[in-house]
N, C-alpha and C. Protein backbone atom coordinates (compact mmCIF):
# COMPACT_ATOMS: atom_id res chain seq x y z
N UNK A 1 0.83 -1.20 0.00
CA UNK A 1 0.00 0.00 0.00
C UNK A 1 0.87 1.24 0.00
N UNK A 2 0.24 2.21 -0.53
CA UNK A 2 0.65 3.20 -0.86
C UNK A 2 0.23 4.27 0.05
N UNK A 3 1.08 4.95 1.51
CA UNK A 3 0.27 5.46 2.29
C UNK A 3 -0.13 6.60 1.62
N UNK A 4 -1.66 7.32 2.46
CA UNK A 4 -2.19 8.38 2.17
C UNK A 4 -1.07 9.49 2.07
N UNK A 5 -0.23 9.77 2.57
CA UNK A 5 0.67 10.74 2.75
C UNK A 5 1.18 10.93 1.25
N UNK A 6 1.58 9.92 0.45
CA UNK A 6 2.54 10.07 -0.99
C UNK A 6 1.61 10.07 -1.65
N UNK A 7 0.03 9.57 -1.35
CA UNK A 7 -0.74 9.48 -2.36
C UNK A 7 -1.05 11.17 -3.18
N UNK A 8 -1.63 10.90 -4.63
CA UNK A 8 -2.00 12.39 -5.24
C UNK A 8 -3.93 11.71 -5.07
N UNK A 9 -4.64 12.68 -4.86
CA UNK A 9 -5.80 12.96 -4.06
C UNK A 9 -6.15 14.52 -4.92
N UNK A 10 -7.92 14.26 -5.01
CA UNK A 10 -8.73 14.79 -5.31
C UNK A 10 -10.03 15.19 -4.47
N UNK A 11 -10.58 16.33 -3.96
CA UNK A 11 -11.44 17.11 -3.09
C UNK A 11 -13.03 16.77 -4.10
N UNK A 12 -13.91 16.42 -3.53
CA UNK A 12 -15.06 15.70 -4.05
C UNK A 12 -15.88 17.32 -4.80
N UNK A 13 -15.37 18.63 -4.47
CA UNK A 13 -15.50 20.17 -4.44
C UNK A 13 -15.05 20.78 -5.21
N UNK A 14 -13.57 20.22 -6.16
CA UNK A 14 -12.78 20.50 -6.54
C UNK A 14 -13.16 20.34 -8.16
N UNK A 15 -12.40 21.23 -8.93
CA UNK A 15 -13.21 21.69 -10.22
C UNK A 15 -12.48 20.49 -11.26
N UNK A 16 -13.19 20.31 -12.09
CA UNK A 16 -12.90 19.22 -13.53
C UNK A 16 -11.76 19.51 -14.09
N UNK A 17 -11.54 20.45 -13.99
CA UNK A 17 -9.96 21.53 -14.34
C UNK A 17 -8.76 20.62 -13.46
N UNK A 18 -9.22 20.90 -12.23
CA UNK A 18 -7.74 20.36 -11.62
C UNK A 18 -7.67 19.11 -11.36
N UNK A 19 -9.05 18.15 -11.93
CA UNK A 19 -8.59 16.62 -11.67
C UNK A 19 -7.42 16.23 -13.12
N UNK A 20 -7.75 17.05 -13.75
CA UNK A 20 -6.95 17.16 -15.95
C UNK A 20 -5.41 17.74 -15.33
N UNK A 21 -5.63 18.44 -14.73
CA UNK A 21 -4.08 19.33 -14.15
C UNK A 21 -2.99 18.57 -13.25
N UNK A 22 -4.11 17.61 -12.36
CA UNK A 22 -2.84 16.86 -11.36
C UNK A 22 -3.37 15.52 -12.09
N UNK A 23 -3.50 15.04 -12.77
CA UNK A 23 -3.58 13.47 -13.89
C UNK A 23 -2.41 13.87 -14.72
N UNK A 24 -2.25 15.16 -15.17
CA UNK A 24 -1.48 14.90 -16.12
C UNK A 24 0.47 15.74 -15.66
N UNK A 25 0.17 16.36 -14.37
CA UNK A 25 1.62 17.14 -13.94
C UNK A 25 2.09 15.64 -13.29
N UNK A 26 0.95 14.72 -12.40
CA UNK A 26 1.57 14.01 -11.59
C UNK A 26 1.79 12.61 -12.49
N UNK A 27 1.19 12.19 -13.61
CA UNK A 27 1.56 11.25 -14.50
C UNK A 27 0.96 10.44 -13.70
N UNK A 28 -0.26 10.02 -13.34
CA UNK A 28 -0.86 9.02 -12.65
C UNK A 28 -2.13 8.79 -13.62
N UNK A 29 -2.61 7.11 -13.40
CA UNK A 29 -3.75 7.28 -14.22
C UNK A 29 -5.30 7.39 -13.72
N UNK A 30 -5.09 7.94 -12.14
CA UNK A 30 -6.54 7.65 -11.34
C UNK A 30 -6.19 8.42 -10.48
N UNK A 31 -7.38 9.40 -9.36
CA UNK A 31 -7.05 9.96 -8.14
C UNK A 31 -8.27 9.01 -6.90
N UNK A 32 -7.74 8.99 -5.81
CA UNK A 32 -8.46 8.88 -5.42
C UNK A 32 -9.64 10.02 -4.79
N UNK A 33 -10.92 9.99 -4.59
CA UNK A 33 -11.44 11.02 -4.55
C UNK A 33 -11.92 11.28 -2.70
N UNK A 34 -11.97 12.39 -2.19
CA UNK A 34 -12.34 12.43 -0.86
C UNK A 34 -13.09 13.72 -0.17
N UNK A 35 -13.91 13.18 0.79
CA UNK A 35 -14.62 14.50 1.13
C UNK A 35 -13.82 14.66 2.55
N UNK A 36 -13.22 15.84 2.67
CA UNK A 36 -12.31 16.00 3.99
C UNK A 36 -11.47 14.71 3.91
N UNK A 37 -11.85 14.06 5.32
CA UNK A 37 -10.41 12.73 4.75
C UNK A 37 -11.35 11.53 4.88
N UNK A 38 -12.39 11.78 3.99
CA UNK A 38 -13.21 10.36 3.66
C UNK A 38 -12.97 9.66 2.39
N UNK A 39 -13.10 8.81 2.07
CA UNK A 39 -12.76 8.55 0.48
C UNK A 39 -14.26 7.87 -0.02
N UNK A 40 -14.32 8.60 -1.28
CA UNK A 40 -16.07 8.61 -1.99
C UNK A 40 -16.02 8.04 -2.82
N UNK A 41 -14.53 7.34 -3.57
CA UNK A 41 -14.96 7.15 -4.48
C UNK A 41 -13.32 7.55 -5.70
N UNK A 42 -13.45 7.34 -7.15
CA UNK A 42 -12.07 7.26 -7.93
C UNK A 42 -12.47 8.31 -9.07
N UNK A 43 -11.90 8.67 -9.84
CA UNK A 43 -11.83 9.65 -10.93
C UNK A 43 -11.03 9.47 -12.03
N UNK A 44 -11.15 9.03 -13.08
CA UNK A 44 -10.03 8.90 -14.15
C UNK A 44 -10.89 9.78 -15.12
N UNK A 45 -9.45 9.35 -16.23
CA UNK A 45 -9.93 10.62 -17.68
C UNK A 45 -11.01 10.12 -18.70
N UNK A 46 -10.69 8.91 -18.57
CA UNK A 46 -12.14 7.94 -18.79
C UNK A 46 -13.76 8.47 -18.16
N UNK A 47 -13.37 8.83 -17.08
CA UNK A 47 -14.78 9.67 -16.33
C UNK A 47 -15.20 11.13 -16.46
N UNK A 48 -14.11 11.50 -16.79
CA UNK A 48 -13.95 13.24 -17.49
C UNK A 48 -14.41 13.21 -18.82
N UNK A 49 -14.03 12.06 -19.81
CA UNK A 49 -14.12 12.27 -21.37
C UNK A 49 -15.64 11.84 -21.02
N UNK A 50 -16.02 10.73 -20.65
CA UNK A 50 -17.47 10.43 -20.52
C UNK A 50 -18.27 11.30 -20.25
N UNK A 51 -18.05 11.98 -19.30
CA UNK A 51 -19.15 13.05 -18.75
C UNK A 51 -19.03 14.33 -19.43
N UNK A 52 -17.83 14.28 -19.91
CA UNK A 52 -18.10 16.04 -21.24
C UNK A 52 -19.19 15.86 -22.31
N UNK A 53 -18.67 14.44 -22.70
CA UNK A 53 -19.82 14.04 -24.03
C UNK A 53 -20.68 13.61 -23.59
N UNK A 54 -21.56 13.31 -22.27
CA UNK A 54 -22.94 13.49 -21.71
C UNK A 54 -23.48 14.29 -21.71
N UNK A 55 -22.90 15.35 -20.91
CA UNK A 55 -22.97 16.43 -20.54
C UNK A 55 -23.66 17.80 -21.34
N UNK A 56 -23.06 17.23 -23.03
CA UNK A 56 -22.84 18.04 -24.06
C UNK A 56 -22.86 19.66 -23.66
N UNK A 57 -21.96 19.80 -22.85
CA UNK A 57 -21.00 20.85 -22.90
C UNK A 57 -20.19 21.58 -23.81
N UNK A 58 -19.78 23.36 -23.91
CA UNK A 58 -18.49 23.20 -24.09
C UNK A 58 -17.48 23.15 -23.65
N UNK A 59 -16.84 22.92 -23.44
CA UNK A 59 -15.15 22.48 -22.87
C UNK A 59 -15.07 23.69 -21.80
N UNK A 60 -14.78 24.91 -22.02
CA UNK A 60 -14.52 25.18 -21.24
C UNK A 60 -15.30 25.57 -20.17
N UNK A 61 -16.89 25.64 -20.15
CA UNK A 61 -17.45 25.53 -19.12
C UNK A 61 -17.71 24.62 -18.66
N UNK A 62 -17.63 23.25 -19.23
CA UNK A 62 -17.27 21.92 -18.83
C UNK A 62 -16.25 21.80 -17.42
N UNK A 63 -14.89 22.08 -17.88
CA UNK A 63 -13.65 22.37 -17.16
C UNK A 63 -14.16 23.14 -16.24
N UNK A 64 -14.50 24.15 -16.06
CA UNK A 64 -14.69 25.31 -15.00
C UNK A 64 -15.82 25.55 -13.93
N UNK A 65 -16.79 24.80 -14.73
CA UNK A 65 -18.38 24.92 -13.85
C UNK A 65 -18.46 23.44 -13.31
N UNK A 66 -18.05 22.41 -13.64
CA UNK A 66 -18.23 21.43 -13.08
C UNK A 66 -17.46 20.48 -12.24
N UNK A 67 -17.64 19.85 -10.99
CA UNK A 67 -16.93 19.70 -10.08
C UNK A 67 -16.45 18.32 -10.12
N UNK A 68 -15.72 17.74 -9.04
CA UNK A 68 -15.82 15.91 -9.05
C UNK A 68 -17.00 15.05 -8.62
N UNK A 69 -17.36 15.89 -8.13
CA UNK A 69 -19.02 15.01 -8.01
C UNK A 69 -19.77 14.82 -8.74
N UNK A 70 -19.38 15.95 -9.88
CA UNK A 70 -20.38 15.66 -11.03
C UNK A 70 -19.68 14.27 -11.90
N UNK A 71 -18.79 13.95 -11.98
CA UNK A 71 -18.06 12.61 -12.79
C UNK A 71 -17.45 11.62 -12.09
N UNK A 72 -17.71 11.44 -10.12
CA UNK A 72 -17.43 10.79 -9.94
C UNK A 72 -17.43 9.32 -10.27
N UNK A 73 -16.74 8.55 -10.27
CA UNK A 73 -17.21 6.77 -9.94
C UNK A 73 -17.18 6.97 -8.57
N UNK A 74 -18.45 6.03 -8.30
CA UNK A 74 -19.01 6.10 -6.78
C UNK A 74 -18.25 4.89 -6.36
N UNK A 75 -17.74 4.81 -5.04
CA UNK A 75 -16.76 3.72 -4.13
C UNK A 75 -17.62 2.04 -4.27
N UNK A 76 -17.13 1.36 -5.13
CA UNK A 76 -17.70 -0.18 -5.03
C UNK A 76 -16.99 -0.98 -4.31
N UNK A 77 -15.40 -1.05 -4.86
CA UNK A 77 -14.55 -2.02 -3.88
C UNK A 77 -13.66 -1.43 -3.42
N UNK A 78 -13.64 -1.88 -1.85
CA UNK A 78 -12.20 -0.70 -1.30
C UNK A 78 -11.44 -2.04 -0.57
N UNK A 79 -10.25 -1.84 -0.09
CA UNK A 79 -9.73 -2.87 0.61
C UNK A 79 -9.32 -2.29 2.03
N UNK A 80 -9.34 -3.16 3.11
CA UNK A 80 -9.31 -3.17 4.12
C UNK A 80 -7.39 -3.69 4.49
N UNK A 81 -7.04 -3.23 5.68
CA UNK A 81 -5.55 -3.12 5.95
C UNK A 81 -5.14 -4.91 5.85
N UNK A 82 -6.42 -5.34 6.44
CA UNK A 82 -6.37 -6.93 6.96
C UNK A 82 -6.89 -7.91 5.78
N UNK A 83 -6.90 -7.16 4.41
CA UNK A 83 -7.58 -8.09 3.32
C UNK A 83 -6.63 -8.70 2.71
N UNK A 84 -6.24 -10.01 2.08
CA UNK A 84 -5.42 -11.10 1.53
C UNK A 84 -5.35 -10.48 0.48
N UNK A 85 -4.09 -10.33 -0.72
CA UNK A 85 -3.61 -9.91 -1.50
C UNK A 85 -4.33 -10.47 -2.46
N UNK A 86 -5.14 -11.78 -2.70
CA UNK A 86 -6.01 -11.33 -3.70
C UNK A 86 -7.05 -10.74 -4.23
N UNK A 87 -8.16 -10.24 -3.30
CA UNK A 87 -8.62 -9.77 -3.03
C UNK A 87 -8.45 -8.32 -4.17
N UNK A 88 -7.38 -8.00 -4.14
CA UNK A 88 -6.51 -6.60 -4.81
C UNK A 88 -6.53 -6.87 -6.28
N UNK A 89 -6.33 -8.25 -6.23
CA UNK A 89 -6.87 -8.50 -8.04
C UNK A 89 -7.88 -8.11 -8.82
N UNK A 90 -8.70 -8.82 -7.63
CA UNK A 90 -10.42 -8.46 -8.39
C UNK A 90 -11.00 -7.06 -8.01
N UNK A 91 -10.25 -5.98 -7.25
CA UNK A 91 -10.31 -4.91 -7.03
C UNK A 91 -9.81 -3.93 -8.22
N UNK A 92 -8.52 -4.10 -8.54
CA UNK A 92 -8.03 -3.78 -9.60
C UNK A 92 -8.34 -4.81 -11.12
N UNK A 93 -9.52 -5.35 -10.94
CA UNK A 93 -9.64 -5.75 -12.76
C UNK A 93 -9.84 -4.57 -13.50
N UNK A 94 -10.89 -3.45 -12.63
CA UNK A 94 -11.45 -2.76 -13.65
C UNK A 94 -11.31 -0.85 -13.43
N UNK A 95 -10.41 -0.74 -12.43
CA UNK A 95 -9.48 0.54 -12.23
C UNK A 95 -7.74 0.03 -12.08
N UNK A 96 -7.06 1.41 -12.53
CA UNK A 96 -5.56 1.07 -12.47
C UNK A 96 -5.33 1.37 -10.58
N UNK A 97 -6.09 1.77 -10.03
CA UNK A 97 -5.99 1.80 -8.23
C UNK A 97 -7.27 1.22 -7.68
N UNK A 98 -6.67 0.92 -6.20
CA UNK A 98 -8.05 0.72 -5.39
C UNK A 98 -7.49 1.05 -4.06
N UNK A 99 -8.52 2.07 -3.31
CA UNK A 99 -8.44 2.21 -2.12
C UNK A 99 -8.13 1.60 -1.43
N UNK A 100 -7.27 2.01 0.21
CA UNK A 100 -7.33 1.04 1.42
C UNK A 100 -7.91 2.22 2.22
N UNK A 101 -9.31 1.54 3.05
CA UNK A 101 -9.93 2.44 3.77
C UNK A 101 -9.90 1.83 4.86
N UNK A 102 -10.53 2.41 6.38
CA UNK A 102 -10.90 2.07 7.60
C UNK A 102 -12.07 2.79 7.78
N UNK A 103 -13.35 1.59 7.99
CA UNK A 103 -14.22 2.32 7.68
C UNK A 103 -14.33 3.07 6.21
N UNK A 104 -14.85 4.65 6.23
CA UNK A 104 -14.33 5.01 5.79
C UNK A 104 -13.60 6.33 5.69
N UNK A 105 -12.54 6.06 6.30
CA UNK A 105 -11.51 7.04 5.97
C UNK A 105 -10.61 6.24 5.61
N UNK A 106 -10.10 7.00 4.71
CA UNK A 106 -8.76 7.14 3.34
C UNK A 106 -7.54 6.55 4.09
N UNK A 107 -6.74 5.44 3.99
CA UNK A 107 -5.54 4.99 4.20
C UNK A 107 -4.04 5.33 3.02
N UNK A 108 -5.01 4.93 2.25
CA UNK A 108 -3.68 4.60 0.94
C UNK A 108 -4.37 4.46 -0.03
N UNK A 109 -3.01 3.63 -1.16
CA UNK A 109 -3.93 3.03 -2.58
C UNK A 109 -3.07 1.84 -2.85
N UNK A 110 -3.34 0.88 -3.35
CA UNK A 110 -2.76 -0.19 -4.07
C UNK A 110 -2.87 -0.03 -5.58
N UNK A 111 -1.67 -0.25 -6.13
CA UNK A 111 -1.64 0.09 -7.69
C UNK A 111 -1.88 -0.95 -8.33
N UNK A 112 -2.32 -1.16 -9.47
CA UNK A 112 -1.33 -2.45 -10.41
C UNK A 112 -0.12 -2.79 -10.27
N UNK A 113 0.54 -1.53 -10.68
CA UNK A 113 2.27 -1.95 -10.22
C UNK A 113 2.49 -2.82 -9.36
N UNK A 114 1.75 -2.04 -7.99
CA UNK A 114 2.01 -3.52 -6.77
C UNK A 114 1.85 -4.07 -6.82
N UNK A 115 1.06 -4.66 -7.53
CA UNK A 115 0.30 -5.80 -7.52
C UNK A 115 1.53 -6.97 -8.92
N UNK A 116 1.95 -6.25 -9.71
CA UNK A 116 2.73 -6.87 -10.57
C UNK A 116 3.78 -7.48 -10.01
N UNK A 117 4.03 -6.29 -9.05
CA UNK A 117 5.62 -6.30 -8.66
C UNK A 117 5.70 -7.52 -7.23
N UNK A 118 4.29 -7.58 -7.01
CA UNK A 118 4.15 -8.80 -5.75
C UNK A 118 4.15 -10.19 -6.92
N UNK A 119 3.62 -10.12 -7.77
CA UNK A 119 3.84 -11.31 -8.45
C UNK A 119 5.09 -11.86 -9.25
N UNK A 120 5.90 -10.33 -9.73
CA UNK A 120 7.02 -10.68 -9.86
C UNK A 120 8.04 -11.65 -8.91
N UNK A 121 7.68 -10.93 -7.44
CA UNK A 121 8.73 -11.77 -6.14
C UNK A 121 8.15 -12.83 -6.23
N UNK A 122 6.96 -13.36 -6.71
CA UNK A 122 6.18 -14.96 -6.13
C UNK A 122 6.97 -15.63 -7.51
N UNK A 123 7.19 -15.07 -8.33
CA UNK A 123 7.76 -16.42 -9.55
C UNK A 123 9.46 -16.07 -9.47
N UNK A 124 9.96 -14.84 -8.26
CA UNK A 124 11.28 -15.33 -8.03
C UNK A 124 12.26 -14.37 -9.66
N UNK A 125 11.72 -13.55 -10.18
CA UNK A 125 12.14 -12.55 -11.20
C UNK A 125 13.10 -11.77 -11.16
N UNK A 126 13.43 -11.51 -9.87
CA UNK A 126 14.55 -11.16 -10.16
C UNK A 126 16.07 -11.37 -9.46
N UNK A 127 15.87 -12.83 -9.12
CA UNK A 127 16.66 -13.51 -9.01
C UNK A 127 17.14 -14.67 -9.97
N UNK A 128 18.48 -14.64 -10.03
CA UNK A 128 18.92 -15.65 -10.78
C UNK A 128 18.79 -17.29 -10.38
N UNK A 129 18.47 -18.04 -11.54
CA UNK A 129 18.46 -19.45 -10.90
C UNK A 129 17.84 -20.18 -12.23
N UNK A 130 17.35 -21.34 -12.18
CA UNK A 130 16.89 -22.21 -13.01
C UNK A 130 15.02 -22.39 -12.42
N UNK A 131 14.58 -22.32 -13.97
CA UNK A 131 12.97 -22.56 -13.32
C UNK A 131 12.55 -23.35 -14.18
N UNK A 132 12.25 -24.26 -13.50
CA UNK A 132 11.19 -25.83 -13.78
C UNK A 132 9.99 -25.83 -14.02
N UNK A 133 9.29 -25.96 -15.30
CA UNK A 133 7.96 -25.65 -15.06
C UNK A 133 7.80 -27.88 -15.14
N UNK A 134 6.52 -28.16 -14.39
CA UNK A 134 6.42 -29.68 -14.40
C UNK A 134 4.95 -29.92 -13.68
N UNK A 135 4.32 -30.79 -14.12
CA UNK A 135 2.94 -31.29 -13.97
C UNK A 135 2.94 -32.47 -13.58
N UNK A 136 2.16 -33.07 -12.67
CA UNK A 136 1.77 -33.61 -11.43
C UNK A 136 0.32 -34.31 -11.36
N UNK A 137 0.43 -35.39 -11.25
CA UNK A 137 -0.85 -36.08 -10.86
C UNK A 137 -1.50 -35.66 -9.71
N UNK A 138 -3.05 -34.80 -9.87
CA UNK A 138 -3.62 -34.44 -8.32
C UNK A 138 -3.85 -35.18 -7.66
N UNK A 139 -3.05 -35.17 -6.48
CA UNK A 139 -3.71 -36.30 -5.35
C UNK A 139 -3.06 -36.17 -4.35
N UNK A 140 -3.29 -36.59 -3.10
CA UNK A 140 -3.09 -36.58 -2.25
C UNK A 140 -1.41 -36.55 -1.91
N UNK A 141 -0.57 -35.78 -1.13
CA UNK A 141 0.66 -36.03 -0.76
C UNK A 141 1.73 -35.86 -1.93
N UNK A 142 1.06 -35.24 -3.09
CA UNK A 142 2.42 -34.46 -4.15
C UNK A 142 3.09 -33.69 -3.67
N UNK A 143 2.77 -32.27 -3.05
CA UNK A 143 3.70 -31.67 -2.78
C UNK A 143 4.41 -31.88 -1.58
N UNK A 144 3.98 -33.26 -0.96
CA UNK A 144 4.95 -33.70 0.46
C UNK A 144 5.73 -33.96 -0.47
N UNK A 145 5.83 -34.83 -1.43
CA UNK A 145 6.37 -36.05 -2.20
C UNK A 145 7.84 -34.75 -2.79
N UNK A 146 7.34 -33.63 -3.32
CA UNK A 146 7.88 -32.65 -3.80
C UNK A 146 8.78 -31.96 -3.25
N UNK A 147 8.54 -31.87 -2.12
CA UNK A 147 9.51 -31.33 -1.11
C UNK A 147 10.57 -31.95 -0.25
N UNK A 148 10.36 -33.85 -0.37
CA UNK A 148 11.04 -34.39 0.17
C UNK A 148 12.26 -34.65 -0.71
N UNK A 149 11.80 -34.46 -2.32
CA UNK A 149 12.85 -34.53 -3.54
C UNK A 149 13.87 -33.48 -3.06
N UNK A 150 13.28 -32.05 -3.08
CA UNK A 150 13.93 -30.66 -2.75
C UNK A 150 14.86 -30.69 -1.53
N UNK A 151 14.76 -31.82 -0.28
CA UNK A 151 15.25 -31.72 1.13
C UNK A 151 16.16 -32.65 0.33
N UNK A 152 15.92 -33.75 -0.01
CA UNK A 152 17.26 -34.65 -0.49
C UNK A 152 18.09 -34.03 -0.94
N UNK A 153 18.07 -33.29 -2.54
CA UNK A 153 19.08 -33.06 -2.97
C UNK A 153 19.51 -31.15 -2.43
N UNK A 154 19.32 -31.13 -1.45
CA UNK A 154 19.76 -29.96 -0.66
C UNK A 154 19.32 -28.35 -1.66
N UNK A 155 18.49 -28.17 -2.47
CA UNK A 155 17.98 -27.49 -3.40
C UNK A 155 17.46 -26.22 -2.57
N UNK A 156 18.22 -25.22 -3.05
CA UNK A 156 18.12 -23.74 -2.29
C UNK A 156 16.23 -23.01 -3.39
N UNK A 157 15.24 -22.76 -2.68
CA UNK A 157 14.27 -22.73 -3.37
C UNK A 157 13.89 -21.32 -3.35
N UNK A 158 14.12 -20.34 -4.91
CA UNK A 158 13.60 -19.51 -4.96
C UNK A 158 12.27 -19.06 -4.89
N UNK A 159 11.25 -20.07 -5.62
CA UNK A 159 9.98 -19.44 -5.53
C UNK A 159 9.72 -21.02 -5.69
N UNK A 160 8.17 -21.40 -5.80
CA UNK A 160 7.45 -22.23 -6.18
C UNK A 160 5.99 -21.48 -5.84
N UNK A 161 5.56 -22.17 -7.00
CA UNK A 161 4.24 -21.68 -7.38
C UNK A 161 3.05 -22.57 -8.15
N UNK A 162 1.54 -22.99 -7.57
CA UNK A 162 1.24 -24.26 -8.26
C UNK A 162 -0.11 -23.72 -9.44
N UNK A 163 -0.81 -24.08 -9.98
CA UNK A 163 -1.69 -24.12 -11.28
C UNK A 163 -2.94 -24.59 -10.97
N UNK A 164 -3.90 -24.59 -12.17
CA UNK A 164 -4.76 -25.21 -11.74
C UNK A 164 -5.68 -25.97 -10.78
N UNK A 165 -5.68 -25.40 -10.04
CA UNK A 165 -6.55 -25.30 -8.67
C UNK A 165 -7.72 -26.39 -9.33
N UNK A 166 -8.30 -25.97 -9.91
CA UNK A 166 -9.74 -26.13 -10.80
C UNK A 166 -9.86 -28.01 -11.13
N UNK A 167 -8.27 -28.28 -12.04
CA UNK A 167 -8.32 -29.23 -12.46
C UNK A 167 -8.46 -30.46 -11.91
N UNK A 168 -9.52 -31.33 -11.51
CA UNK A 168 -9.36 -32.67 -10.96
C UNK A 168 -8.25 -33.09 -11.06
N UNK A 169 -7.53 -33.67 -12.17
CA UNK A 169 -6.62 -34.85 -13.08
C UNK A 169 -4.78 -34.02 -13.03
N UNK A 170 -4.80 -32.70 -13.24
CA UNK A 170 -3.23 -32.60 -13.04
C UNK A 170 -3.06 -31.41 -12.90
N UNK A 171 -1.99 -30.88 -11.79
CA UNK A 171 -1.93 -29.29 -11.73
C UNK A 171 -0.27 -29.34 -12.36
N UNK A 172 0.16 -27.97 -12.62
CA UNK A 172 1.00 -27.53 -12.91
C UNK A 172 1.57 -26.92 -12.25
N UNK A 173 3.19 -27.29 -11.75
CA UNK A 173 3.93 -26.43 -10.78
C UNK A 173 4.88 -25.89 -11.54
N UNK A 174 5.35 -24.59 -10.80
CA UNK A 174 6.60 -23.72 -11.61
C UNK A 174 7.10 -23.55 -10.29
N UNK A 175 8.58 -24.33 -10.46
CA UNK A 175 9.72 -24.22 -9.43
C UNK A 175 10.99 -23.33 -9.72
N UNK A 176 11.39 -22.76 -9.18
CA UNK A 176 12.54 -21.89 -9.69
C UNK A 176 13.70 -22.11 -8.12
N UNK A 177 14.88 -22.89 -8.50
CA UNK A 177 15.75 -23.16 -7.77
C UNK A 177 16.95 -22.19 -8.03
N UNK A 178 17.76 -22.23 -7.30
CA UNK A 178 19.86 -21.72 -7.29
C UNK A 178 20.32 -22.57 -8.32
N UNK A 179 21.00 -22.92 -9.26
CA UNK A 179 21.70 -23.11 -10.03
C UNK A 179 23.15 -23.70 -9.22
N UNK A 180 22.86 -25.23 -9.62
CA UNK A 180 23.87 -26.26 -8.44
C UNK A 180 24.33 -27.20 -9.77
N UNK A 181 25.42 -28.08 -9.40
CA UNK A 181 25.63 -29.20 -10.33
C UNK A 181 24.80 -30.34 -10.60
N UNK A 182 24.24 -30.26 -9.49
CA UNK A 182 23.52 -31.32 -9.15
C UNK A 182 21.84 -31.79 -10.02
N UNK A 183 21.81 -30.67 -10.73
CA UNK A 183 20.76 -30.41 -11.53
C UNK A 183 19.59 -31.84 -12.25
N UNK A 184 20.81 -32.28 -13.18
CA UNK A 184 20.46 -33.52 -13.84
C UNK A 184 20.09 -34.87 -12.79
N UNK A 185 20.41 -34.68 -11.86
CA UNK A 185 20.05 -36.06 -10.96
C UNK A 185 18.75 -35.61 -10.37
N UNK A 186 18.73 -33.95 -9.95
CA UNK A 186 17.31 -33.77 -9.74
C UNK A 186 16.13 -33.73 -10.72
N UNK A 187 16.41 -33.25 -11.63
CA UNK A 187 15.62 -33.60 -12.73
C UNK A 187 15.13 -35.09 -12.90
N UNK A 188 15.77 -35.97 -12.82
CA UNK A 188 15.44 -37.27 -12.89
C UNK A 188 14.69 -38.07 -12.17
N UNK A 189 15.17 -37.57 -10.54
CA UNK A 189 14.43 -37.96 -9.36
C UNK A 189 12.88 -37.58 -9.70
N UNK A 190 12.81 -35.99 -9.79
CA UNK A 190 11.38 -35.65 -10.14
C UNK A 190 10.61 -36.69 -11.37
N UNK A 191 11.24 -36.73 -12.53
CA UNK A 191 10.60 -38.10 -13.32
C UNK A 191 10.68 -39.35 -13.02
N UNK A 192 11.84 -40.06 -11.89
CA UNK A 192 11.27 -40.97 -11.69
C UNK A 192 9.53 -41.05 -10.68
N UNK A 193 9.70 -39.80 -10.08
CA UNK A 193 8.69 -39.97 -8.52
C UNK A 193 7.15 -38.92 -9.55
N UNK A 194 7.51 -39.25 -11.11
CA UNK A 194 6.37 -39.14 -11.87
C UNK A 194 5.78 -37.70 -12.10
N UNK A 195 6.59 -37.30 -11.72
CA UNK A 195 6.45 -35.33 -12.01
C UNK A 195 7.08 -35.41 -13.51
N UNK A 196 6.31 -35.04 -14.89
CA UNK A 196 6.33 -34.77 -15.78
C UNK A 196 7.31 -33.45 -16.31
N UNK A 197 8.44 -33.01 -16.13
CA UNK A 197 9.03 -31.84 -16.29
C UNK A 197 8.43 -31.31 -17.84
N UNK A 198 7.97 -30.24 -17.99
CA UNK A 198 7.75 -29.21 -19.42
C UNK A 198 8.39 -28.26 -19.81
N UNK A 199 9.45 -27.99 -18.90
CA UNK A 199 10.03 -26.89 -20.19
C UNK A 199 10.96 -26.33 -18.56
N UNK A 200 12.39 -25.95 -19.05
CA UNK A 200 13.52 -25.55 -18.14
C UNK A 200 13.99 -24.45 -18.74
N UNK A 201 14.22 -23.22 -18.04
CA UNK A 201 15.01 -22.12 -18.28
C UNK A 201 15.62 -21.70 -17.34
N UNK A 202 17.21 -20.86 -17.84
CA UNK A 202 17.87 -20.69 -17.07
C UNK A 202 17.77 -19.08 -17.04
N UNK A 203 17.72 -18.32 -16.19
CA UNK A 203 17.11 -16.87 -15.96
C UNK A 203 18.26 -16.46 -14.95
């Protein structure tokens, strides 16, 4: 999260003019919007272009007479300090931010970025190493089975990450280890103990 303090913020009072003025000095693609230090709600240029050509205005009394309340998006999903990071997904499908409120007053924002950049660390990106992508019969005691391979051959584990949740019949894991000699004997172990390896890169 992005505390309220660094965040760029918009007054629910504040004219159509200066949501165009700090979108485009501060290079952001959304404000969050607030009455005193409540948060009401988001504002993009998407909501400005929409509501000029509703509006059928001209521009510049468009800009000047009309406020953020008149083009707000009204607050649907906000996230809470204590909400699980996915949660932030389906928050951000359909804005580039989403609030963190209490109650409601204004905490922060969560970006996309963050949200990229948390998934970057889960597949282990920007660390060097070797990554295993390999598929797995669902059932009971794979990833014990998986990890007891990893404790044998002493395998330093950057990320792991599994697939298909959904699928009865086989999920897909992406392992990304340290880069050891020992490589080819682990590779093998995993096909003998029936883990299907699909595809190895070295990153």
């Amino acid at each position: 999260m992005i505390p309220k303090e660094k965040c760029f913020t918009i007054q629910i009072g504040d004219s159509v003019q200066k949501v165009l003025e700090i979108l485009e000095m501060k290079q952001v693609d959304a404000l969050p919007v607030l009455d005193g230090q409540n948060y009401v709600g988001i504002v993009t240029r998407f909501h400005v272009y929409r509501a000029f050509y509703d509006l059928d205005m001209n521009k510049e009394s468009f800009l000047e007479e009309r406020i953020v309340s008149d083009i707000i998006k009204k607050r649907e999903t906000v996230l809470q300090l204590e909400d699980v990071f996915e949660k932030a997904l389906i928050a951000l499908n359909d804005f580039p931010i989403a609030a963190v409120t209490e109650g409601d007053k204004f905490l922060g924002i969560v970006t996309r970025y963050d949200v990229l950049h948390q998934f970057k660390s889960a597949f282990g990106m920007d660390r060097a190493g070797v990554r295993i992508t390999f598929s797995s019969v669902e059932s009971d005691g794979r990833i014990a089975k998986l990890s007891d391979i990893i404790q044998k051959y002493h395998e330093s584990v950057i990320s792991l990450v599994t697939f298909d949740e959904t699928d009865k019949l086989i999920r897909r894991i992406v392992l990304k280890i340290e880069k050891r000699d020992n490589l080819q004997k682990f590779l093998n172990e995993l096909d003998d103990s029936g883990f299907r390896v699909l595809h190895i890169a070295e990153d």
